[in-house]
C-alpha atoms as a PDB file:
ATOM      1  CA  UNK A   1      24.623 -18.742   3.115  1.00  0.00           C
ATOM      2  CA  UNK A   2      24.462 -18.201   6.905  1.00  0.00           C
ATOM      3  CA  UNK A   3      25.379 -14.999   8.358  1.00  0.00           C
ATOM      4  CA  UNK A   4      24.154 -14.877  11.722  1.00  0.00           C
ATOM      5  CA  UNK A   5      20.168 -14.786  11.201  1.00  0.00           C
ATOM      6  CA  UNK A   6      18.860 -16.774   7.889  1.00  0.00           C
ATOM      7  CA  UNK A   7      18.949 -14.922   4.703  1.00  0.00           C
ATOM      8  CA  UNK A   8      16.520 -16.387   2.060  1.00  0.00           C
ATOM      9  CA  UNK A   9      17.660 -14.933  -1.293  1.00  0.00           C
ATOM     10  CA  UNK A  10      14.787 -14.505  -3.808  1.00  0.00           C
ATOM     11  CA  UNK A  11      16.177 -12.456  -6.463  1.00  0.00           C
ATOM     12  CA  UNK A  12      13.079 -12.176  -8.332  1.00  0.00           C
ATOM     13  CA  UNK A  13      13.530  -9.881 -11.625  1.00  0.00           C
ATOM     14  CA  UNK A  14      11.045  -7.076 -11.127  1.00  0.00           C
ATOM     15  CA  UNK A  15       9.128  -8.992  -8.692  1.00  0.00           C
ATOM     16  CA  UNK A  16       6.692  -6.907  -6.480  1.00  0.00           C
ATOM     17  CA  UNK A  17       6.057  -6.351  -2.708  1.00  0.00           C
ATOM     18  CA  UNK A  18       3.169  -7.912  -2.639  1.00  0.00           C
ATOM     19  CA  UNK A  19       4.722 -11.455  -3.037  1.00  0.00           C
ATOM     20  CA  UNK A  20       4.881 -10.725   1.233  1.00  0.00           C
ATOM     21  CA  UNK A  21       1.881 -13.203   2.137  1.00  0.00           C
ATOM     22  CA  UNK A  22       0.787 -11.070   5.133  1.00  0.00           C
ATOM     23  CA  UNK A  23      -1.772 -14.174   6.345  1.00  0.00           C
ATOM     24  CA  UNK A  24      -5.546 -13.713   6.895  1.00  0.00           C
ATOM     25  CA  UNK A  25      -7.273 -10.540   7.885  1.00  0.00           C
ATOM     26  CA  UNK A  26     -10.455 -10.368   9.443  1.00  0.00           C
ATOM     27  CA  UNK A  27     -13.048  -7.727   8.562  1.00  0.00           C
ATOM     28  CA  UNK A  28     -16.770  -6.832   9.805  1.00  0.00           C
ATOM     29  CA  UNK A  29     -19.100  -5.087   7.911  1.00  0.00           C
ATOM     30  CA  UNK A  30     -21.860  -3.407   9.601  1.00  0.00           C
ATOM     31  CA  UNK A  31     -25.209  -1.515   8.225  1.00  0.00           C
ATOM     32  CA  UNK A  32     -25.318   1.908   8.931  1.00  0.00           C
ATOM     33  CA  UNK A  33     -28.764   3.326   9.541  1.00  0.00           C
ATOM     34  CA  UNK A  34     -27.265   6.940   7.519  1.00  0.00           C
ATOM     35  CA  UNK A  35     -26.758   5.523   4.656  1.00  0.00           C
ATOM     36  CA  UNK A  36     -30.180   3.691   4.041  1.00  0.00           C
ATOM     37  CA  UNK A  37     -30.090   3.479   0.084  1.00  0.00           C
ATOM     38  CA  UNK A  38     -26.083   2.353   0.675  1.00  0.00           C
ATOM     39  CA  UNK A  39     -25.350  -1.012   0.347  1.00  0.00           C
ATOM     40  CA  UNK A  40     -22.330  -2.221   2.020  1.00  0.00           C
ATOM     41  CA  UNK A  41     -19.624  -3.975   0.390  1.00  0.00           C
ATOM     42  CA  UNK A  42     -18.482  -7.668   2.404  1.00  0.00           C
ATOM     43  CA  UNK A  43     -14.876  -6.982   3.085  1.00  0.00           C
ATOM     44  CA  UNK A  44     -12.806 -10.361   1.670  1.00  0.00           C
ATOM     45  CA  UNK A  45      -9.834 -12.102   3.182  1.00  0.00           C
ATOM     46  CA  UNK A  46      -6.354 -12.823   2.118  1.00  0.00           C
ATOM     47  CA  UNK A  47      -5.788 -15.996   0.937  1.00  0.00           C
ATOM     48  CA  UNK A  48      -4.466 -18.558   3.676  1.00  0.00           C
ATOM     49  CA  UNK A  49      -0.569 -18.510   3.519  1.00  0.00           C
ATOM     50  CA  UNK A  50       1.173 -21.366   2.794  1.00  0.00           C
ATOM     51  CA  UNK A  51       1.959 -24.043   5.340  1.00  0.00           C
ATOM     52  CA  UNK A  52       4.725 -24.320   7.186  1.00  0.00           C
ATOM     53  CA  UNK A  53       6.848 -21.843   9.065  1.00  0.00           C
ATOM     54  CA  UNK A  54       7.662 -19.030   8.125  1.00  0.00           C
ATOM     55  CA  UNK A  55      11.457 -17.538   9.249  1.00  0.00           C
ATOM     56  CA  UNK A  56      11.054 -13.938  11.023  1.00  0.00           C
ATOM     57  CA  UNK A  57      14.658 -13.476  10.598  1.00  0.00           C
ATOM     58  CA  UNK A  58      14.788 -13.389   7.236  1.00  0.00           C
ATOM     59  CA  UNK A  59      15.882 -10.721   4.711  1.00  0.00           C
ATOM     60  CA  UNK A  60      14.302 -11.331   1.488  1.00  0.00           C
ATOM     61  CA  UNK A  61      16.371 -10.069  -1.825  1.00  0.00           C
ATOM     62  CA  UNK A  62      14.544  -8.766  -4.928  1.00  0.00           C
ATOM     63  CA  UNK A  63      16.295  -7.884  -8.145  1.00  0.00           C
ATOM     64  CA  UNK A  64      15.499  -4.644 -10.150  1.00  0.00           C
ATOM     65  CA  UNK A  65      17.002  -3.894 -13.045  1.00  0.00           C
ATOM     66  CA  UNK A  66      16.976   0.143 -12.293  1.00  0.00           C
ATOM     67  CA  UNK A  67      16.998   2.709  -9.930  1.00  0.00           C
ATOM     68  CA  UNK A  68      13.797   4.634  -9.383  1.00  0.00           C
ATOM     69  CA  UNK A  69      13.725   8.421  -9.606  1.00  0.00           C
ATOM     70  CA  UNK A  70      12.265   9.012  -6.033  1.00  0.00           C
ATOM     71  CA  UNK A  71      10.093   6.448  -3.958  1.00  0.00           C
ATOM     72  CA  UNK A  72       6.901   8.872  -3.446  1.00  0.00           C
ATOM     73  CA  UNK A  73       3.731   6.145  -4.609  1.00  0.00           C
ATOM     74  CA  UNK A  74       1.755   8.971  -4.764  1.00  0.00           C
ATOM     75  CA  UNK A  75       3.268   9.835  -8.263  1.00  0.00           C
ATOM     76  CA  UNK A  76       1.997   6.865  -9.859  1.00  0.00           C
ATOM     77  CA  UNK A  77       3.968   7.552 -13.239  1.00  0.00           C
ATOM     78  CA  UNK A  78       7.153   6.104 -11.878  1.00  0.00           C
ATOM     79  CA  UNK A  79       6.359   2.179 -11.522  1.00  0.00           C
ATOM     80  CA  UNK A  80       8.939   1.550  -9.597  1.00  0.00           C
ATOM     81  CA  UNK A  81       7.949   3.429  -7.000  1.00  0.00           C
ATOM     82  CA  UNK A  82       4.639   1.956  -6.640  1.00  0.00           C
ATOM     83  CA  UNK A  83       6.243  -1.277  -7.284  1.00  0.00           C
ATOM     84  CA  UNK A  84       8.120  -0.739  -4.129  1.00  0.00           C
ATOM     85  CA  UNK A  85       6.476   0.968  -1.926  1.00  0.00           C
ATOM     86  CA  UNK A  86       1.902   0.232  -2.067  1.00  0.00           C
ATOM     87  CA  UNK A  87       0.935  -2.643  -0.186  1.00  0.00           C
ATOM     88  CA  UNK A  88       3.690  -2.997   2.024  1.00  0.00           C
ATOM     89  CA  UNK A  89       4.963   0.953   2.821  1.00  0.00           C
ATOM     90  CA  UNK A  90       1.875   2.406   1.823  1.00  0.00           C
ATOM     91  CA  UNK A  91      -1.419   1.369   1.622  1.00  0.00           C
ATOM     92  CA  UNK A  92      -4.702   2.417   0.761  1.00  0.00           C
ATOM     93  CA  UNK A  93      -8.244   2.933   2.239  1.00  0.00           C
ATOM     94  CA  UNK A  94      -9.127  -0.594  -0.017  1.00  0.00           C
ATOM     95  CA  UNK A  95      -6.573  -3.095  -0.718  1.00  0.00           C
ATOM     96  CA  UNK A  96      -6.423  -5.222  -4.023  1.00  0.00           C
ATOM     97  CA  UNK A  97      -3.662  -8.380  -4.142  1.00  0.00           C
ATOM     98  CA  UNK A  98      -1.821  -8.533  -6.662  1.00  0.00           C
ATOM     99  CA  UNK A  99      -2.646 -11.858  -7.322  1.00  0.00           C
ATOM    100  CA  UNK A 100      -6.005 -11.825  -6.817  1.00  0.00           C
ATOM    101  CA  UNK A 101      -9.042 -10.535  -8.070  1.00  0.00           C
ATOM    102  CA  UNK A 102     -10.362  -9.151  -4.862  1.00  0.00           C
ATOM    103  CA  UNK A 103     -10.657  -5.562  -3.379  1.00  0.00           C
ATOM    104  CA  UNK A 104     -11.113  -5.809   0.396  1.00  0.00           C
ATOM    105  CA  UNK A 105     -10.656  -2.924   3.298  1.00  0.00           C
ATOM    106  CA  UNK A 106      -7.326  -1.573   4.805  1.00  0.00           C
ATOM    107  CA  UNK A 107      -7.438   1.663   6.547  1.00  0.00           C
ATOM    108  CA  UNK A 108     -11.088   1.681   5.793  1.00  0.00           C
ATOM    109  CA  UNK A 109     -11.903  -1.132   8.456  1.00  0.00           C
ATOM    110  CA  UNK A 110     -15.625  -0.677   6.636  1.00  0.00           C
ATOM    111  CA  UNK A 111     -16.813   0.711   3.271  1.00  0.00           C
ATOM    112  CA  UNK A 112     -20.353   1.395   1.389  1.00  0.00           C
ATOM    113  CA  UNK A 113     -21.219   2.447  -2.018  1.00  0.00           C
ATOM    114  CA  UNK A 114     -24.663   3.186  -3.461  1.00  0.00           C
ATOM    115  CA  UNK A 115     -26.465   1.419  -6.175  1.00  0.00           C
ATOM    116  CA  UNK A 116     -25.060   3.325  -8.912  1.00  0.00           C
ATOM    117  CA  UNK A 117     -21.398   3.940  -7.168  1.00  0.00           C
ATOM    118  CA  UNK A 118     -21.358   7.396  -7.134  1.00  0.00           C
ATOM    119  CA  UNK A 119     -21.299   7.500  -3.403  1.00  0.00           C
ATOM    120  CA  UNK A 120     -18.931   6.343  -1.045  1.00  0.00           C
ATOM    121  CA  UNK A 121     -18.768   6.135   2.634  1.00  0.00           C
ATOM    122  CA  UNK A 122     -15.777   4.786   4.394  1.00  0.00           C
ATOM    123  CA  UNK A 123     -15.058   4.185   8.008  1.00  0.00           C
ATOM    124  CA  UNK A 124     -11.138   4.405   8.836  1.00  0.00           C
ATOM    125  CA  UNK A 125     -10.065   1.849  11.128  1.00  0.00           C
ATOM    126  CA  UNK A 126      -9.068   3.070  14.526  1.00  0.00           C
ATOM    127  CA  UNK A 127      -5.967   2.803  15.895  1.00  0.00           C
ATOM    128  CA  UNK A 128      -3.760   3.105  12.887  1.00  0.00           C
ATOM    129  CA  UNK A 129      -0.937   5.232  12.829  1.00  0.00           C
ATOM    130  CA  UNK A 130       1.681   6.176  10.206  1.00  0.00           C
ATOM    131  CA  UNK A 131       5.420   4.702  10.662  1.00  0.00           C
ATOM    132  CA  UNK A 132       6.619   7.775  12.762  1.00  0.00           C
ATOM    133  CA  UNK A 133       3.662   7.571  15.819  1.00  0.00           C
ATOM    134  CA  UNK A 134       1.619   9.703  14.099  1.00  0.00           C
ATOM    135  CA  UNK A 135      -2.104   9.011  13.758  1.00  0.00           C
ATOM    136  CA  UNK A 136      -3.929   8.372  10.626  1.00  0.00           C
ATOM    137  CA  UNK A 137      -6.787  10.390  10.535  1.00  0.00           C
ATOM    138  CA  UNK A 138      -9.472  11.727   7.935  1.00  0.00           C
ATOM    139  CA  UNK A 139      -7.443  14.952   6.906  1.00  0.00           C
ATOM    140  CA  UNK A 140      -4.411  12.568   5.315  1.00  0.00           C
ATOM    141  CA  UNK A 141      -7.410  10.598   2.680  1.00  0.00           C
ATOM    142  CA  UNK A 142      -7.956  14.307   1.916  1.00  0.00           C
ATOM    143  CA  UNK A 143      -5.068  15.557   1.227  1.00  0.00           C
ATOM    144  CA  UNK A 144      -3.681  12.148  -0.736  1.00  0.00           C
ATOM    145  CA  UNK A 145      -6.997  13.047  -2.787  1.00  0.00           C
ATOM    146  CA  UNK A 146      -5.799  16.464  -3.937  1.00  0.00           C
ATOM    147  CA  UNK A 147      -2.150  15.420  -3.784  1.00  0.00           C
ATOM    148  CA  UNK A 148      -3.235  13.410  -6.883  1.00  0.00           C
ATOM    149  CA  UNK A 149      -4.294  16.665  -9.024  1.00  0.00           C
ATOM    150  CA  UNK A 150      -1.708  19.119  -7.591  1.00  0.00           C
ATOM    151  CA  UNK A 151       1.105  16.658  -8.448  1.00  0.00           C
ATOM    152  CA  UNK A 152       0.025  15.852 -11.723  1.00  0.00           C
ATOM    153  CA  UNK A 153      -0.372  11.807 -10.888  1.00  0.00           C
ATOM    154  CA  UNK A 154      -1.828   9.369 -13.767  1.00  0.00           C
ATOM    155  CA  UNK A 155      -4.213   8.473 -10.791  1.00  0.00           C
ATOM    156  CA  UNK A 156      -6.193  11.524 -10.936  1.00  0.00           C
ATOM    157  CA  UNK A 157      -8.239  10.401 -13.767  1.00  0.00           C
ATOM    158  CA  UNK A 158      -9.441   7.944 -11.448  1.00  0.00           C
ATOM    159  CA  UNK A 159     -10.861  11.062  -9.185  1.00  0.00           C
ATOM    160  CA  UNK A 160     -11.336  13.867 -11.505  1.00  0.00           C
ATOM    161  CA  UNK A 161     -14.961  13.853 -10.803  1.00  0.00           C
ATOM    162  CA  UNK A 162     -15.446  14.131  -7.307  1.00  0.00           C
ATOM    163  CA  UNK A 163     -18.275  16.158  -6.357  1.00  0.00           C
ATOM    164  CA  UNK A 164     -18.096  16.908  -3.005  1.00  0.00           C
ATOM    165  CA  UNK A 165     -15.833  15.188   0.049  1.00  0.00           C
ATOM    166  CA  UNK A 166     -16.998  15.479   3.421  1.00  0.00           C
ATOM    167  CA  UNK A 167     -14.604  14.840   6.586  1.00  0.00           C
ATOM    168  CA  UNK A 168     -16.670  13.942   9.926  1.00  0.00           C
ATOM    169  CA  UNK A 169     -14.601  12.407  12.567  1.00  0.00           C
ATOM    170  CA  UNK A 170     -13.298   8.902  11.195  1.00  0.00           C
ATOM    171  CA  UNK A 171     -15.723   9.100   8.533  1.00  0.00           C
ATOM    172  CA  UNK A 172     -14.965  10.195   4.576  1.00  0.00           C
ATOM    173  CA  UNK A 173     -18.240  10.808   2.572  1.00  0.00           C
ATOM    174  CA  UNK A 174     -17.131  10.915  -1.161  1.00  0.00           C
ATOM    175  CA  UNK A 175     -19.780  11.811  -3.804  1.00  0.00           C
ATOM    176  CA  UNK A 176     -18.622  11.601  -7.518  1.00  0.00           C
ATOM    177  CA  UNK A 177     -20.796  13.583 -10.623  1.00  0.00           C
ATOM    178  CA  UNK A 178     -20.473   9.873 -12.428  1.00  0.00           C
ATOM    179  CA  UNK A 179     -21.042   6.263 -12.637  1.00  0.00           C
ATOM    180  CA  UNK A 180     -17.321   4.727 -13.454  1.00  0.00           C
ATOM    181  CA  UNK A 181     -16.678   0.851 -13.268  1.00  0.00           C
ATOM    182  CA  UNK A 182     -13.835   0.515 -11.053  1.00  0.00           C
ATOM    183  CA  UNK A 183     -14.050   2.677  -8.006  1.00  0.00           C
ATOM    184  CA  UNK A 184     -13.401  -0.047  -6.188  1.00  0.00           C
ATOM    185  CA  UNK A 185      -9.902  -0.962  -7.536  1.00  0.00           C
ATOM    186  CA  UNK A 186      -8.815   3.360  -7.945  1.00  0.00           C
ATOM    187  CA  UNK A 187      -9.520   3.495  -4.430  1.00  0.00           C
ATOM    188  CA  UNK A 188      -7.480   0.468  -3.757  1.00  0.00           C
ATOM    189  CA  UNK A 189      -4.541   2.016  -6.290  1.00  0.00           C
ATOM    190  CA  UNK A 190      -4.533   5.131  -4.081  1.00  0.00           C
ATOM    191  CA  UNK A 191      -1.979   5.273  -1.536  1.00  0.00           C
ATOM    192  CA  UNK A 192      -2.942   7.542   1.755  1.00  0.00           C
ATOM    193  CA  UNK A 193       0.084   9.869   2.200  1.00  0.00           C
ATOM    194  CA  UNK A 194       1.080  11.500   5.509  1.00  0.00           C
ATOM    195  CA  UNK A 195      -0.152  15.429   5.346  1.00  0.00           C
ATOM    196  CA  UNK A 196       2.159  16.250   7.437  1.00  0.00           C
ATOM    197  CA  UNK A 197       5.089  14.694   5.692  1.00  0.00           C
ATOM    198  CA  UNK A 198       6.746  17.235   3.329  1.00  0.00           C
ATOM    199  CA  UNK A 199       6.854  16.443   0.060  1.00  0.00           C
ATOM    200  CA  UNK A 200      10.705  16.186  -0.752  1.00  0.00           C
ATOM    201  CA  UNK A 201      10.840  13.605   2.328  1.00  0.00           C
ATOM    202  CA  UNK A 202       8.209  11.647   0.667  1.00  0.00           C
ATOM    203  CA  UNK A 203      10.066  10.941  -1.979  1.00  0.00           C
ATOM    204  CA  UNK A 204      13.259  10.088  -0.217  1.00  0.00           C
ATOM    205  CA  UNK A 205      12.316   8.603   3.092  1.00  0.00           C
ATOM    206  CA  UNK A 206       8.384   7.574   2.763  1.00  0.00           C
ATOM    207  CA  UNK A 207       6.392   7.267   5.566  1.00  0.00           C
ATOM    208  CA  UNK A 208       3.272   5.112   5.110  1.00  0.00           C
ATOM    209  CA  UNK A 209       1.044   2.762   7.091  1.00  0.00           C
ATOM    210  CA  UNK A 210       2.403  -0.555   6.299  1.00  0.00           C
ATOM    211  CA  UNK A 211       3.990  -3.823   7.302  1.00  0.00           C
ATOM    212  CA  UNK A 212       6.965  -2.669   6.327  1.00  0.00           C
ATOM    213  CA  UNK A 213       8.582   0.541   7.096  1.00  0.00           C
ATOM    214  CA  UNK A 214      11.204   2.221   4.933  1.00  0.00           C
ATOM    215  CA  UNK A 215      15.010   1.514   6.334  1.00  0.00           C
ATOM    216  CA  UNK A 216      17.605   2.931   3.703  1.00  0.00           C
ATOM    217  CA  UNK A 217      18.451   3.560   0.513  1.00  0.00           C
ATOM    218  CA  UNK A 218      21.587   3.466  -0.842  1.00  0.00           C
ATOM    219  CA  UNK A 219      21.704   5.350  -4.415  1.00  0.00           C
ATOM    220  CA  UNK A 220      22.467   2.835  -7.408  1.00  0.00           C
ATOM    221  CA  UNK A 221      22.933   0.186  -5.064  1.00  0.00           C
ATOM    222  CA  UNK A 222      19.565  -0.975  -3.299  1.00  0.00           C
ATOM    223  CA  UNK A 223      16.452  -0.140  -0.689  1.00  0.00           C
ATOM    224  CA  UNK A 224      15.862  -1.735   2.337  1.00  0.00           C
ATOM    225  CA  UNK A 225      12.454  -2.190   4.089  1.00  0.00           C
ATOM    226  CA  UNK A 226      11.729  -3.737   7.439  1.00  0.00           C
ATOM    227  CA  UNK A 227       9.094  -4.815   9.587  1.00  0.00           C
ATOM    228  CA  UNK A 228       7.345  -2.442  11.371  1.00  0.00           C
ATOM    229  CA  UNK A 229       6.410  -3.617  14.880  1.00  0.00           C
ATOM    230  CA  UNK A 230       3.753  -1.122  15.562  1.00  0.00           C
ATOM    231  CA  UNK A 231       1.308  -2.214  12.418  1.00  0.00           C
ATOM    232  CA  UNK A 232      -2.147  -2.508  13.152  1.00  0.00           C
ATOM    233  CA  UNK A 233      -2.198  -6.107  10.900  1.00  0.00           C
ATOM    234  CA  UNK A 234      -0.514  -9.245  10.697  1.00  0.00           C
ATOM    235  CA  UNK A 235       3.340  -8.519  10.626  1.00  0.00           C
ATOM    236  CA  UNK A 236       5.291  -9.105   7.665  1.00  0.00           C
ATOM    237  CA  UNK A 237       6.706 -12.735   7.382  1.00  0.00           C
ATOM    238  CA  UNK A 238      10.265 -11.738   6.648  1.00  0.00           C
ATOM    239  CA  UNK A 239      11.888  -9.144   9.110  1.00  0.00           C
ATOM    240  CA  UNK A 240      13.280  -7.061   6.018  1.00  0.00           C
ATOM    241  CA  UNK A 241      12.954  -6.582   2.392  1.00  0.00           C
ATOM    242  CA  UNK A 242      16.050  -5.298   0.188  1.00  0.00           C
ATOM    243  CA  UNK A 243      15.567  -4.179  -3.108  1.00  0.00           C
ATOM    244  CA  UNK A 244      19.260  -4.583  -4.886  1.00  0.00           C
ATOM    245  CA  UNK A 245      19.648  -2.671  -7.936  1.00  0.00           C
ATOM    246  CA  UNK A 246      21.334  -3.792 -11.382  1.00  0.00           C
ATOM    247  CA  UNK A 247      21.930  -2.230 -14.614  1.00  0.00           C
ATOM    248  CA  UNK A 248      20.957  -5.631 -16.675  1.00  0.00           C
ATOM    249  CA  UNK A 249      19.111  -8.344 -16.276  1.00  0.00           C
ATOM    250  CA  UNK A 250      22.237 -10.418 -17.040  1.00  0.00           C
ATOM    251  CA  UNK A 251      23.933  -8.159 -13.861  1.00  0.00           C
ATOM    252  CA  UNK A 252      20.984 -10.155 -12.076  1.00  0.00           C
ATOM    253  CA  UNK A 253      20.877 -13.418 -13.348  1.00  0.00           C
ATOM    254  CA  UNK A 254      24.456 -13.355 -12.283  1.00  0.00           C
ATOM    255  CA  UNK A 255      24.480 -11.884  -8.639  1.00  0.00           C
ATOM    256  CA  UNK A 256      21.413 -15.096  -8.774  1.00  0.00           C
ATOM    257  CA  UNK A 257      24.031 -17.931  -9.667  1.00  0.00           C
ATOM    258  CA  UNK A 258      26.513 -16.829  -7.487  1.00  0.00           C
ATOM    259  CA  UNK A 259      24.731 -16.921  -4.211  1.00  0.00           C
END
């Protein structure tokens, strides 16, 4: 169907965001002479996206199969909200794809850990700026941190042992009590939040960092995404995103077969 621009329907049943191939990003990672008994983690790319191209018109579709409660990530206990909004509204100081292995930087153009992962040092990337103009800076990564706590979010286990967290500039010193595997993937689960974004507009209008930026959302009926011109990366392949909500999987299979 051809309505003016090209429509690609993809009704994919509780597909995620991250299916948005956002093509290669390059990364440097630099030794810091501060952090002598830090080793620095290589940031990795994206893998290449696929070959031909792509149509910046398009709206992609995606099927779910209920509506969430609110769309704030930062509450990690309602999937659908992370499912919709991190890695394309909201992203973190790492970034993990979701079908890959890899955690590489995001908002942290940089990022070093010591030997036994207990400290962390990350370098935000300059220039970055939240959907509504505002710049990111240090202050949001600490507040997202004690959002986690204050709100109750599953993620806080992840953090529950920080130590001490030190703000300087672009810079976020994190030193935890212990030696977890994973740091590297909770830091890539952890959405940075807006601190000056109140709370109840997070989770109805979120603002994040993103390739896409949050459009509408139309109770019972669906969410709509779409490219944000002012990101810092690679823009989104598809100009818009719509999440259309159904009350079965057989609602979906059907709204599939009839176009």
């Amino acid at each position: 169907m051809v309505r003016g621009a090209r429509v690609a329907w993809a009704l994919i049943l509780l597909a995620a965001l991250g299916c948005l191939e956002r093509g290669k990003r390059r990364e440097s990672v630099a030794d810091d002479a501060a952090t002598a008994p830090v080793k620095v983690e290589a940031p990795l790319p994206l893998a290449s996206p696929p070959s031909g191209e792509a149509d910046v018109s398009a709206t992609v579709r995606l099927a779910l199969e209920a509506a969430p409660a609110h769309l704030d990530a930062l509450v990690a206990q309602q999937a659908l909200a992370v499912r919709v909004g991190l890695g394309d509204v909201f992203e973190g100081l790492l970034c993990q794809d979701q079908m890959a292995a890899e955690v590489r930087p995001c908002l942290a153009e940089r990022f070093a850990a010591s030997d036994d992962y207990r400290k962390w040092k990350f370098w935000l990337r300059p220039g970055v700026k939240f959907h509504d103009g505002t710049p990111l800076t240090g202050a949001d990564v600490s507040f997202s941190l004690a959002e986690l706590e204050r709100r109750g979010s599953i993620l806080a286990g992840d953090f529950d042992d920080i130590d001490s967290l030190r703000v300087t500039g672009a810079t976020i010193e994190i030193e935890f009590r212990d030696s977890r595997i994973g740091r590297r993937e909770a830091f890539a689960r952890l959405p940075i939040v807006p601190a000056h974004v109140a709370e109840a507009e997070r989770r109805r209008a979120p603002v994040g960092t993103g390739p896409l930026s949050f459009d509408s959302w139309t109770p019972g009926r669906s969410i709509r995404l779409t490219r944000h011109e002012g990101y810092w990366g690679p823009p989104s392949r598809a100009a818009a995103v719509e999440y259309r909500i159904f009350a079965s999987r057989t609602q979906a299979i059907a709204a599939l077969g009839a176009g």
